[in-house]
C-alpha atoms as a PDB file:
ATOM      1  CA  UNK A   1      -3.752  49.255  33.135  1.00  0.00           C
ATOM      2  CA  UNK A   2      -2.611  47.720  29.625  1.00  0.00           C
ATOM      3  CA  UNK A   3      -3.109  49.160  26.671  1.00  0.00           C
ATOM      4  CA  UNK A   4      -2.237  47.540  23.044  1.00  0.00           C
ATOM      5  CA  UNK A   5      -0.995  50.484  20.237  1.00  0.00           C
ATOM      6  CA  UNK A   6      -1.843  49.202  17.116  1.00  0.00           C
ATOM      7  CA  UNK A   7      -1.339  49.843  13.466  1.00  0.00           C
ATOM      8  CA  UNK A   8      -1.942  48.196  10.406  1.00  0.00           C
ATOM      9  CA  UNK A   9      -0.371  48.324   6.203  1.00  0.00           C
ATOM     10  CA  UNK A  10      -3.162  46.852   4.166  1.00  0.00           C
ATOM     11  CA  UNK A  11      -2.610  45.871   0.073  1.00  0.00           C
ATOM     12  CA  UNK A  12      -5.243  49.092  -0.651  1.00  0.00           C
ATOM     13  CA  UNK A  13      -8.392  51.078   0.666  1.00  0.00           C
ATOM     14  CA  UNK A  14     -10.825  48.503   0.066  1.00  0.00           C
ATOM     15  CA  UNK A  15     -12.260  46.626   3.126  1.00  0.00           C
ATOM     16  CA  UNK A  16     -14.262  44.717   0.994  1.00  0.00           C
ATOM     17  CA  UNK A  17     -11.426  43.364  -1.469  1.00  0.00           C
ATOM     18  CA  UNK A  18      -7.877  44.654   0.418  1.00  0.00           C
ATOM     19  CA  UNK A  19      -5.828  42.782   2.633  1.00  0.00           C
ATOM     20  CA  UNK A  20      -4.036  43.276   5.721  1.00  0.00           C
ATOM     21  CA  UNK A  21       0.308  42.695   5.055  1.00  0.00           C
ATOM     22  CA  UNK A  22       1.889  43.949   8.419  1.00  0.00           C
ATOM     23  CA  UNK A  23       0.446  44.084  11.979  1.00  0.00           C
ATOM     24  CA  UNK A  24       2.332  46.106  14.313  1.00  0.00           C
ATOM     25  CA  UNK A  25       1.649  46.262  18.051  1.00  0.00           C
ATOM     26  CA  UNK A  26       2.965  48.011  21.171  1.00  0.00           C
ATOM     27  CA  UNK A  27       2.487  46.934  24.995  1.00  0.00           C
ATOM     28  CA  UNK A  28       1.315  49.748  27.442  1.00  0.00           C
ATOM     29  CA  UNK A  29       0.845  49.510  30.870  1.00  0.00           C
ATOM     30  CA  UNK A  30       0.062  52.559  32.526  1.00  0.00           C
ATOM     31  CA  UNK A  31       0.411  54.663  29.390  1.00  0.00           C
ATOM     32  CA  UNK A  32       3.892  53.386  29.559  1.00  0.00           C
ATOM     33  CA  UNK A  33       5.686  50.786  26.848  1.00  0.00           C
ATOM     34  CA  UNK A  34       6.643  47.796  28.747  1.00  0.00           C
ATOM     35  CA  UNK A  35       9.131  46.489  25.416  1.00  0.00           C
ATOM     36  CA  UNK A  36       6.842  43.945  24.709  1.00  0.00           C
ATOM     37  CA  UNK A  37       5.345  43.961  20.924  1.00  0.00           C
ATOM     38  CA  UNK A  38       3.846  41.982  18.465  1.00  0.00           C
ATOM     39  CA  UNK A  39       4.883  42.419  14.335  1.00  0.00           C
ATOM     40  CA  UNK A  40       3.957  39.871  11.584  1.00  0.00           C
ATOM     41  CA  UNK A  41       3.956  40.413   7.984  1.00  0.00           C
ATOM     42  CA  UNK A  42       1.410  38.951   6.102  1.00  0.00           C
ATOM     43  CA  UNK A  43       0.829  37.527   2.873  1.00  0.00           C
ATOM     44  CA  UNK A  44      -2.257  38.595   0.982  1.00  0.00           C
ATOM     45  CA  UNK A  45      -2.434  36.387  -1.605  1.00  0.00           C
ATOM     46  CA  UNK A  46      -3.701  39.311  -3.545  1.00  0.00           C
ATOM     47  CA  UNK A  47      -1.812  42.100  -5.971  1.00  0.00           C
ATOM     48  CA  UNK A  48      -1.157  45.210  -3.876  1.00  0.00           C
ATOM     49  CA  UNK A  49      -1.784  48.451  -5.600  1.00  0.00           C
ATOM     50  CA  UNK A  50       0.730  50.232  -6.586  1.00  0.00           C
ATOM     51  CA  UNK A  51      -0.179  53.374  -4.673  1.00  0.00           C
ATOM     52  CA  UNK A  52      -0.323  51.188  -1.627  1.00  0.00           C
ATOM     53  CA  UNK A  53       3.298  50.110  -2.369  1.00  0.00           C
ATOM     54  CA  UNK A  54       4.465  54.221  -2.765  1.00  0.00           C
ATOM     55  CA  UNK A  55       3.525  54.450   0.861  1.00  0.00           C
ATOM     56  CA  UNK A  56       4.632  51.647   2.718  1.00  0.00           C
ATOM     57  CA  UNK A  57       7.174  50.180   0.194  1.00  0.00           C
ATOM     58  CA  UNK A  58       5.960  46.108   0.539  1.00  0.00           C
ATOM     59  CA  UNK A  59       5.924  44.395  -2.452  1.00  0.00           C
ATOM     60  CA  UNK A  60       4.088  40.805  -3.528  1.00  0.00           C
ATOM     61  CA  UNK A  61       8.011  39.277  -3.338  1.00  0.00           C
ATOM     62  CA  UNK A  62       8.596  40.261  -0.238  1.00  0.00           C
ATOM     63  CA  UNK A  63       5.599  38.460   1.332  1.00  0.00           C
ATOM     64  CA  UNK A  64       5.931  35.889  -0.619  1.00  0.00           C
ATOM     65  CA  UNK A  65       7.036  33.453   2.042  1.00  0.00           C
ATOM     66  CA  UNK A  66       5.479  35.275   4.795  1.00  0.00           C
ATOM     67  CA  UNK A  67       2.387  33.175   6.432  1.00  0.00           C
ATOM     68  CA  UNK A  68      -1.084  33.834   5.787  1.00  0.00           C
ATOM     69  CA  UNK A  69      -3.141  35.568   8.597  1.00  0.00           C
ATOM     70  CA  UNK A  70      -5.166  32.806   9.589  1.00  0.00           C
ATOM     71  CA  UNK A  71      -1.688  31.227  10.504  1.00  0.00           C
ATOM     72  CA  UNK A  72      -1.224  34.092  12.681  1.00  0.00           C
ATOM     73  CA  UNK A  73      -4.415  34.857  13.856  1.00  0.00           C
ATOM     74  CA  UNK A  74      -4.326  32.943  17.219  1.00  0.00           C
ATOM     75  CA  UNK A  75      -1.267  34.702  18.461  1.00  0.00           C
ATOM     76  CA  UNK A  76      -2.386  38.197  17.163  1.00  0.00           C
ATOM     77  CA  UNK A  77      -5.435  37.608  19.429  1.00  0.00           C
ATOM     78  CA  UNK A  78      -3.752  36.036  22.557  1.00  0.00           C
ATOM     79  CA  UNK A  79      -1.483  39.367  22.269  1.00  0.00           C
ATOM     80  CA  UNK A  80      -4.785  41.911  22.300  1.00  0.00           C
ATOM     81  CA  UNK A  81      -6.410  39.806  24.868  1.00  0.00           C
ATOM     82  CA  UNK A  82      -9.554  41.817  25.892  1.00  0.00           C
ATOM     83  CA  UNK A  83      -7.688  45.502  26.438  1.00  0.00           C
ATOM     84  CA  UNK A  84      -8.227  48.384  24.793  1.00  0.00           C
ATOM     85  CA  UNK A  85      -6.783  49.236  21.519  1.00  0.00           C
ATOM     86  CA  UNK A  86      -5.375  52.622  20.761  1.00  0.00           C
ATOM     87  CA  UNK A  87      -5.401  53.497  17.208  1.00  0.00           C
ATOM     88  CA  UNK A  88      -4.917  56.410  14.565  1.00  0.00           C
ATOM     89  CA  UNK A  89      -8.227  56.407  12.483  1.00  0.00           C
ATOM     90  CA  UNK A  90      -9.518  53.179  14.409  1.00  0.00           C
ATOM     91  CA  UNK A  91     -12.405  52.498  11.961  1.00  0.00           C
ATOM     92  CA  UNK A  92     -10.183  51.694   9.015  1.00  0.00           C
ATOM     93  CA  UNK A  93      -7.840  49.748  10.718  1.00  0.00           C
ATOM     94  CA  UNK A  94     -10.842  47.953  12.769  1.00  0.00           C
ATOM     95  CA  UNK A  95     -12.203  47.244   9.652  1.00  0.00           C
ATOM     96  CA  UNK A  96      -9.443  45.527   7.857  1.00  0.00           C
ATOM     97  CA  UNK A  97      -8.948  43.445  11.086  1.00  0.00           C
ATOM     98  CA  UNK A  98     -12.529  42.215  10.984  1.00  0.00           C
ATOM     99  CA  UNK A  99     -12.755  41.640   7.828  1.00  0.00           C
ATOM    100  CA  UNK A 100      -9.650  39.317   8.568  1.00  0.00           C
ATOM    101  CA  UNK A 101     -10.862  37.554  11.802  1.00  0.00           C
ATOM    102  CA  UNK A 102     -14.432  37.183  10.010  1.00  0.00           C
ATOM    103  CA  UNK A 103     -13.426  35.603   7.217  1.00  0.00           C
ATOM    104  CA  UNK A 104     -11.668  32.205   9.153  1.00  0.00           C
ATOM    105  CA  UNK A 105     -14.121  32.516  12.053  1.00  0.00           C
ATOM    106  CA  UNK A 106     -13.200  34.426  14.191  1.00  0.00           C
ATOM    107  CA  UNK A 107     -15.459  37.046  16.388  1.00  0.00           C
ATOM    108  CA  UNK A 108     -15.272  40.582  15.397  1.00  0.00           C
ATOM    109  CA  UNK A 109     -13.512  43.361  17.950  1.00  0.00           C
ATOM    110  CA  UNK A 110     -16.339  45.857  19.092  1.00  0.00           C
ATOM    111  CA  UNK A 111     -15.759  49.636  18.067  1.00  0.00           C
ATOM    112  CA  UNK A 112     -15.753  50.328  21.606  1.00  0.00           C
ATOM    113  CA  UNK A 113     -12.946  48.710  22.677  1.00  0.00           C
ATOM    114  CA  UNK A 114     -10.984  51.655  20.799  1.00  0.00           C
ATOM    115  CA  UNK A 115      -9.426  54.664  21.996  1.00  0.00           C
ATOM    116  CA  UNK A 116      -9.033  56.818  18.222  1.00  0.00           C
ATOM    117  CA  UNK A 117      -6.476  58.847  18.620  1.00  0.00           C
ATOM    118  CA  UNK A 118      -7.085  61.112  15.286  1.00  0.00           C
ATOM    119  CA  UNK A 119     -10.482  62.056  17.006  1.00  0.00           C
ATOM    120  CA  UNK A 120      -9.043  63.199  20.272  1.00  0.00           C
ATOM    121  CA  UNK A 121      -6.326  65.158  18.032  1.00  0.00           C
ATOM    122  CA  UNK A 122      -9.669  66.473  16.476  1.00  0.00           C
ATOM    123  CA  UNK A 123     -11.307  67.546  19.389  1.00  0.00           C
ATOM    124  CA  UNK A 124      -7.977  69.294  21.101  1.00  0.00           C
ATOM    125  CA  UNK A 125      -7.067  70.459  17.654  1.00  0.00           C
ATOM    126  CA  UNK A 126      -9.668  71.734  15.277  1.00  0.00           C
ATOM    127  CA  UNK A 127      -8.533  72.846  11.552  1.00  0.00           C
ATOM    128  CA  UNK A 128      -4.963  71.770  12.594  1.00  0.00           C
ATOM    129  CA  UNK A 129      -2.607  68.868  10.232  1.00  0.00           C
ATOM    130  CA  UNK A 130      -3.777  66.038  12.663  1.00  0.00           C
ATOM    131  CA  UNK A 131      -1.890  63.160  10.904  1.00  0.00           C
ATOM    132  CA  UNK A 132       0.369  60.757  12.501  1.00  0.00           C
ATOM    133  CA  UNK A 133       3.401  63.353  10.999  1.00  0.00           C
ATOM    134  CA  UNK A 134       1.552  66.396  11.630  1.00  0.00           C
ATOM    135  CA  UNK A 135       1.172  64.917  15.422  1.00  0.00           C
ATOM    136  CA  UNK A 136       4.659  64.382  15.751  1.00  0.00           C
ATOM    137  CA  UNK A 137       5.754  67.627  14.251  1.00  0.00           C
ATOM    138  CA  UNK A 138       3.227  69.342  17.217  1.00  0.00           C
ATOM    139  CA  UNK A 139       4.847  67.397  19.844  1.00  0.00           C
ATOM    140  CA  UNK A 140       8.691  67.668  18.533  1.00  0.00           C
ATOM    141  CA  UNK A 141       8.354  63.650  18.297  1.00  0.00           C
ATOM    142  CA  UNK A 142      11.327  62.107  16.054  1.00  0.00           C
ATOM    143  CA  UNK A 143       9.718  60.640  13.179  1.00  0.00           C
ATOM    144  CA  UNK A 144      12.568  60.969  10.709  1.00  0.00           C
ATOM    145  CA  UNK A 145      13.164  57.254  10.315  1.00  0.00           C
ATOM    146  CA  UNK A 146       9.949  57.173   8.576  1.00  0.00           C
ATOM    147  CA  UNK A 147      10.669  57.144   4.977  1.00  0.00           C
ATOM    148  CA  UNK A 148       7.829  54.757   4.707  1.00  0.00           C
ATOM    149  CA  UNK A 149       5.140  53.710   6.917  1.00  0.00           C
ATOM    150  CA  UNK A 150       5.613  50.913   8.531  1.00  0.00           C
ATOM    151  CA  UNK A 151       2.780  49.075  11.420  1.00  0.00           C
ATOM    152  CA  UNK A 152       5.480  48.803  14.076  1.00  0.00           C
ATOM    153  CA  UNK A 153       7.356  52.074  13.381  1.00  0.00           C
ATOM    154  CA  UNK A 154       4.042  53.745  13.305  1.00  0.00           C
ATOM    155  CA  UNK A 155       2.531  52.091  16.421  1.00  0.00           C
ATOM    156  CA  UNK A 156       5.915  53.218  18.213  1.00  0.00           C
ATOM    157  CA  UNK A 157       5.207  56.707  17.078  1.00  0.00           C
ATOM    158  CA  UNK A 158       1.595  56.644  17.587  1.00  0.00           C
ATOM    159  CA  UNK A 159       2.477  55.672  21.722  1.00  0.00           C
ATOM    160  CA  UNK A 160       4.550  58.714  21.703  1.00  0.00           C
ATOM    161  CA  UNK A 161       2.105  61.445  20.456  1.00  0.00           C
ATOM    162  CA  UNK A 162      -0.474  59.345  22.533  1.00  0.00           C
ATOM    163  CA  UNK A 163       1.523  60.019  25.694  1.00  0.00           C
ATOM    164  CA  UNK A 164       1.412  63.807  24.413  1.00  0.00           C
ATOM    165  CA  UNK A 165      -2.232  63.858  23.644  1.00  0.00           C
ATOM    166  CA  UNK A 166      -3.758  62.630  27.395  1.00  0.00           C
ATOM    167  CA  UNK A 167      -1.441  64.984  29.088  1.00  0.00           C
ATOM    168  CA  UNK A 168       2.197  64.748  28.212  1.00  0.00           C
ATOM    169  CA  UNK A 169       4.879  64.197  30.250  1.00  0.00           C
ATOM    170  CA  UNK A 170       3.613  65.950  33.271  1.00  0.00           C
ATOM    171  CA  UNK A 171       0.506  63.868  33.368  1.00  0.00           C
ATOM    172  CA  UNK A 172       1.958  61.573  36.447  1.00  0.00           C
ATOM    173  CA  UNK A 173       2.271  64.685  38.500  1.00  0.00           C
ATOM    174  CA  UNK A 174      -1.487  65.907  38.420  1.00  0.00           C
ATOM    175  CA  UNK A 175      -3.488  63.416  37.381  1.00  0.00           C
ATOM    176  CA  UNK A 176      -4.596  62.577  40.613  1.00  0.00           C
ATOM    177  CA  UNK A 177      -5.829  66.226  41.467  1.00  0.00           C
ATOM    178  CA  UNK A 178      -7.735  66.340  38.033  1.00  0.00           C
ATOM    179  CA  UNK A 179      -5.102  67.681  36.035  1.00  0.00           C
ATOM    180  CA  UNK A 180      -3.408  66.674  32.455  1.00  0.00           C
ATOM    181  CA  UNK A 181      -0.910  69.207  31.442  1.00  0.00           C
ATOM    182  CA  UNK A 182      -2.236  72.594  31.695  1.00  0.00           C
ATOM    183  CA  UNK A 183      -5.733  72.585  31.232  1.00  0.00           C
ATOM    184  CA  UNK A 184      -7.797  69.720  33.401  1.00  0.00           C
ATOM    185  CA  UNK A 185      -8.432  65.962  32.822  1.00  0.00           C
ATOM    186  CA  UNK A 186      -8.485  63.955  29.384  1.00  0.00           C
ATOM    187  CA  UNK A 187     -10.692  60.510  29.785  1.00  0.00           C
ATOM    188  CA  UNK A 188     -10.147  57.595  27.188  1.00  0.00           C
ATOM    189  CA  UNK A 189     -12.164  59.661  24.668  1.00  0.00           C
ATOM    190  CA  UNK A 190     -10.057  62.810  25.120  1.00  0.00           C
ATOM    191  CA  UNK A 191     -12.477  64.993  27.110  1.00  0.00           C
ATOM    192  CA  UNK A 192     -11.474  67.253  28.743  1.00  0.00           C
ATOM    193  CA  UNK A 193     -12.688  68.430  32.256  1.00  0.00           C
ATOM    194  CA  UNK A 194     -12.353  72.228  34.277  1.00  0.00           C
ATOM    195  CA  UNK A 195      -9.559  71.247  36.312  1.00  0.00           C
ATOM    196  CA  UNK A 196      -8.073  72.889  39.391  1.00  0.00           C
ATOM    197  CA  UNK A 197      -5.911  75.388  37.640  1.00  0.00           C
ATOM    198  CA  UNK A 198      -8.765  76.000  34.694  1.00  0.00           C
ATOM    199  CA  UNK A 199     -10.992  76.686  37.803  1.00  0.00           C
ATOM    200  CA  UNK A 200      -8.356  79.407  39.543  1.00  0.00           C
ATOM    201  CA  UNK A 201      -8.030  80.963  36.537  1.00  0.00           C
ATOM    202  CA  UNK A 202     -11.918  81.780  37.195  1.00  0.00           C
ATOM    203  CA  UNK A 203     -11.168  82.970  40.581  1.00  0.00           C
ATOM    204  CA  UNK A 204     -12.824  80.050  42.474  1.00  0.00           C
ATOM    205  CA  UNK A 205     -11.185  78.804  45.257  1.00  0.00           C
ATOM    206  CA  UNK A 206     -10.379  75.452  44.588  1.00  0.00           C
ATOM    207  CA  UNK A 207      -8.462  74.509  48.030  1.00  0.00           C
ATOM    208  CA  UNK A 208      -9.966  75.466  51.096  1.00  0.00           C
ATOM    209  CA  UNK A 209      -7.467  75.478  53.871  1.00  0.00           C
ATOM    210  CA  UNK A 210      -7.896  73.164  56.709  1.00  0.00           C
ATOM    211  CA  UNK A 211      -9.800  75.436  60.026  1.00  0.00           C
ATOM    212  CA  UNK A 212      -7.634  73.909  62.253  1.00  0.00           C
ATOM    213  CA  UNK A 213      -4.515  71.940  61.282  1.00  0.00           C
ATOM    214  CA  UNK A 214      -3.370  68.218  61.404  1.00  0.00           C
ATOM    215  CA  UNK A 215      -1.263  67.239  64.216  1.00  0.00           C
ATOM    216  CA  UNK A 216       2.022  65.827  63.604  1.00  0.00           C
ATOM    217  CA  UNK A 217       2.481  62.171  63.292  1.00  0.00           C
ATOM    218  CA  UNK A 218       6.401  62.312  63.798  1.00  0.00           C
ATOM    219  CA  UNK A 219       7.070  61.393  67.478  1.00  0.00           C
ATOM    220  CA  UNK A 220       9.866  63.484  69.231  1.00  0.00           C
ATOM    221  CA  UNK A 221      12.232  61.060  68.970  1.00  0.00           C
ATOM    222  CA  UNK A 222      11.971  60.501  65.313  1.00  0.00           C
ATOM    223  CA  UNK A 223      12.231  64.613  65.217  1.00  0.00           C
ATOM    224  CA  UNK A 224      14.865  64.472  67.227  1.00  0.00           C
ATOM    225  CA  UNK A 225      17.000  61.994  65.041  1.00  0.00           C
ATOM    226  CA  UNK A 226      15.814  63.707  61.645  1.00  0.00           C
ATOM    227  CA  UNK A 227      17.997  67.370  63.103  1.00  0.00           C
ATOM    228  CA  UNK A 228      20.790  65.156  64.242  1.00  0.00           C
ATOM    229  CA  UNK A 229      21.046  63.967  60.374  1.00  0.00           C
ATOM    230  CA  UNK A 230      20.807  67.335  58.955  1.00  0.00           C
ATOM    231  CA  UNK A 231      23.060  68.825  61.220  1.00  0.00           C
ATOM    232  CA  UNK A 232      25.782  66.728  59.688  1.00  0.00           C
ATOM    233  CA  UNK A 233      25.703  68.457  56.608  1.00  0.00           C
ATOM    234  CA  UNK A 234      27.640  71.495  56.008  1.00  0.00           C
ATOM    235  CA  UNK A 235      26.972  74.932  55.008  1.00  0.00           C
ATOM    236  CA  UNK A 236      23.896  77.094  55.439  1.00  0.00           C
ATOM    237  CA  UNK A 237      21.979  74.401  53.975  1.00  0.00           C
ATOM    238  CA  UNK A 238      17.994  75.826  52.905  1.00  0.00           C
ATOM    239  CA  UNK A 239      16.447  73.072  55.285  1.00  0.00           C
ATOM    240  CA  UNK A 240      18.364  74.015  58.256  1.00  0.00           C
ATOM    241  CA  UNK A 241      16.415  77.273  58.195  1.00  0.00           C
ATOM    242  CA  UNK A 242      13.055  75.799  58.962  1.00  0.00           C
END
């Protein structure tokens, strides 16, 4: 399954009369970054506010001789293809990217393609600091290179906590049995289902045992070879005991 992590630095909080300046992407397949990204800068052609600049730290000279996005607009798109986006706050970012492809043409990216990671954070994490830093700071992710925010820097980030937020680290282990982390299931909108161990906590029985058992599929001969191996080891090794 591919994913595409993206973030965006825009010239202000206007839609309607900001500009997109940096596009930062990360590859995902299987919830995992395959190395492959995609990171433009872009010139506006428009002043950037000077609160925009305190935050990401891109100034009008700097982009000055960076192309404008309707130069880069066919390889932005050929990099998204038709998979889903994962974003922090996906309706601003959306937005800005709409507002982008609709004004040379282009066709606007449904909402629904999106998986918004600030509203599964939400969700799992009423009242709590559910910011890309407050995230991090949650899940012990390193964000101390981020003086600024940057697209790619944040998108790089952003896989991290989203690793953290569908099940962690131990998600591989369970997730076929229903089970993200400790508590059951996250789908792509980060809910959450009663899984196995959520469901022996409540005292049901959530794995009947087998009334009469499986036969075994090793021959003898294969059985036979597999205690010849082991006996080569030394020791009192755990496995000869069985």
């Amino acid at each position: 399954m591919r994913e595409i992590v993206l973030d965006t630095e825009t010239t202000g909080l206007d839609v309607r009369s900001d500009r997109i300046i940096e596009i930062g992407c990360i590859e995902l397949e299987n919830h995992i970054p395959t190395g492959n990204t995609f990171h433009r800068y872009i010139n506006p052609k428009c002043q950037i506010a000077e609160a925009a600049i305190e935050v990401h730290g891109i100034t009008e000279d700097f982009l000055a001789d960076k192309p404008e996005f309707s130069v880069i607009a066919d390889d932005l798109n050929s990099f998204l293809a038709s998979d889903p986006l994962i974003i922090h706050n996906a309706a601003f970012d959306l937005g800005f990217l709409n507002a982008e492809f609709d004004r040379i043409g282009y066709g606007k990216l449904p909402p629904g393609r999106t998986v918004d990671t600030l509203m599964i954070a939400r969700r799992k994490f009423p009242g709590a600091q559910n910011s890309l830093d407050g995230l991090c700071r949650r899940f012990n992710i390193d964000n101390s290179s981020r003086t600024f925010h940057g697209a790619l820097l944040d998108a790089e980030l952003l896989a991290d906590v989203y690793l953290e937020l569908i099940g962690g680290r131990q998600r591989g282990f369970a997730w076929e049995a229903g089970v993200a982390g400790s508590g059951g299931a996250v789908d792509m909108a980060g809910n959450r289902d009663q899984g196995p161990r959520d469901k022996a906590a409540l005292g049901t029985k959530t794995q009947p045992q087998r009334p009469v058992p499986l036969a075994p599929r090793l021959t003898e001969s294969e059985s036979r070879a597999h205690r010849e191996f082991v006996a080569q080891f030394p020791g009192a090794a755990i496995w000869k005991k069985r």
